[in-house]
Protein backbone atom coordinates (compact mmCIF):
# COMPACT_ATOMS: atom_id res chain seq x y z
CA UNK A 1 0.00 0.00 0.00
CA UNK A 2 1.39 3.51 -1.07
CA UNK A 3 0.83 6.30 1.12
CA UNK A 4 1.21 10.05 0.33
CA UNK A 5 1.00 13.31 2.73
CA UNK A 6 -0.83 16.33 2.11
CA UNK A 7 1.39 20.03 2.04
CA UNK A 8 0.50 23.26 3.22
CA UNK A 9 -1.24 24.12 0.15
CA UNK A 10 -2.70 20.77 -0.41
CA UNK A 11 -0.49 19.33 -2.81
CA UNK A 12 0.35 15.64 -2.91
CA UNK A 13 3.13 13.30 -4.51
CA UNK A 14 1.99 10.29 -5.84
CA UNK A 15 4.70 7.84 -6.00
CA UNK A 16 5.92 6.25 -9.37
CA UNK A 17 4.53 2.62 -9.13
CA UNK A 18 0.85 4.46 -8.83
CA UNK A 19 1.48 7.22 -11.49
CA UNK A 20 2.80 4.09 -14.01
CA UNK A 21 -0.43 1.95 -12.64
CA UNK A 22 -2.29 5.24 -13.68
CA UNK A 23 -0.86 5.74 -17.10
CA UNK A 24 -0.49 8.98 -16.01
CA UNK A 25 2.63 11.36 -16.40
CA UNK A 26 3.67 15.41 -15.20
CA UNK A 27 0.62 17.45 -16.60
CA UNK A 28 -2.00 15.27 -17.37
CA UNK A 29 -5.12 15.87 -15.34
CA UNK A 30 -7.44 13.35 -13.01
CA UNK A 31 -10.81 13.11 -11.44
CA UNK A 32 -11.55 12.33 -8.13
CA UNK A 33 -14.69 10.15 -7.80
CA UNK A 34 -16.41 9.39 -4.74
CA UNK A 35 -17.76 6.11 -4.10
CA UNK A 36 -19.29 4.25 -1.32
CA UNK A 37 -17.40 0.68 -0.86
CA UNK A 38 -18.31 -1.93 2.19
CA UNK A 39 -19.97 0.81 3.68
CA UNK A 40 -17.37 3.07 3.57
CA UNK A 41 -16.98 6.57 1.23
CA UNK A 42 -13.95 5.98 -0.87
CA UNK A 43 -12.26 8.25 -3.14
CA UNK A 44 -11.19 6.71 -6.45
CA UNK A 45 -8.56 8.40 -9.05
CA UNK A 46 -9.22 8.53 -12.33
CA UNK A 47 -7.02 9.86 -15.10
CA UNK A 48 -9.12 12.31 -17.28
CA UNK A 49 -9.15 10.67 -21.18
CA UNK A 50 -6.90 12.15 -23.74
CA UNK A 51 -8.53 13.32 -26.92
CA UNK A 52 -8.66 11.03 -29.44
CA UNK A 53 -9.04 13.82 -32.10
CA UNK A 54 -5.90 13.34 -33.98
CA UNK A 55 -6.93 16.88 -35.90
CA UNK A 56 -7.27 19.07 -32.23
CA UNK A 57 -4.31 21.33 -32.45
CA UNK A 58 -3.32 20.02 -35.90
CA UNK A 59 -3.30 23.45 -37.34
CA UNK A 60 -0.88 25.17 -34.48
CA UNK A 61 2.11 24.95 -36.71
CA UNK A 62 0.74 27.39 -39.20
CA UNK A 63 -0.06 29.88 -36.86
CA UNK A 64 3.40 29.59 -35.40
CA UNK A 65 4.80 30.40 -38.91
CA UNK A 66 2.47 33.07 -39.30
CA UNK A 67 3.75 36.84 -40.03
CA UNK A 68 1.06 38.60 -37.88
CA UNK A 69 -1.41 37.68 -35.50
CA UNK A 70 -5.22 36.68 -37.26
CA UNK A 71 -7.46 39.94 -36.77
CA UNK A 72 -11.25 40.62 -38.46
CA UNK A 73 -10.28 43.23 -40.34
CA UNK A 74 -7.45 41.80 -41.89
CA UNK A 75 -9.00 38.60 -43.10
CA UNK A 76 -11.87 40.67 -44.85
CA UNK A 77 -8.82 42.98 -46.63
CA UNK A 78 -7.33 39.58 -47.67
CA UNK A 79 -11.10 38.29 -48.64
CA UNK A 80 -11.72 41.55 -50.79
CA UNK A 81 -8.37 41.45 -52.33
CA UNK A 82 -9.27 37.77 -53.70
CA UNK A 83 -12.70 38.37 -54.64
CA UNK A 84 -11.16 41.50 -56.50
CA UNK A 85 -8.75 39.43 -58.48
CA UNK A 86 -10.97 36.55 -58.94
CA UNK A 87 -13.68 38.71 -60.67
CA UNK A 88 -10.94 40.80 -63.02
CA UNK A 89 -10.32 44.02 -61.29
């Protein structure tokens, strides 16, 4: 049995066996579930699911590379511009 102590600000360490049990590594987050076992209220941990989105976030590397940040007004500039060029003007 692993046992852990709460700090001042209510932190705790969970030692490496559980956090491998887990599947869980630095960052990821968990839910604490209450549950009532042999008469008892338990508190279970439960690592929070990953997306399984492979797209979420797939587009960060173009806004990295971009020259200026996205605004309204500039996308409607670049919009006109097209619509201009596509029609002849």
């Amino acid at each position: 049995m692993a046992t852990i102590k709460l700090t001042s600000k209510r932190q705790a360490t969970l030692p490496v066996q559980v956090c491998q049990e887990l599947g869980i590594a630095i960052g990821d987050k968990m839910e604490l579930l209450p549950l009532h076992h042999n008469n008892q209220k338990v508190w279970v941990l439960k690592p929070v699911l990953k997306s399984t989105s492979p797209w979420i976030g797939s587009l960060n590397h173009f806004a990295a590379q971009a020259k200026s940040p996205w605004t309204r007004e500039g996308q409607g500039e670049l919009t006109g511009r097209a619509m201009a060029r596509d029609s002849g003007r």
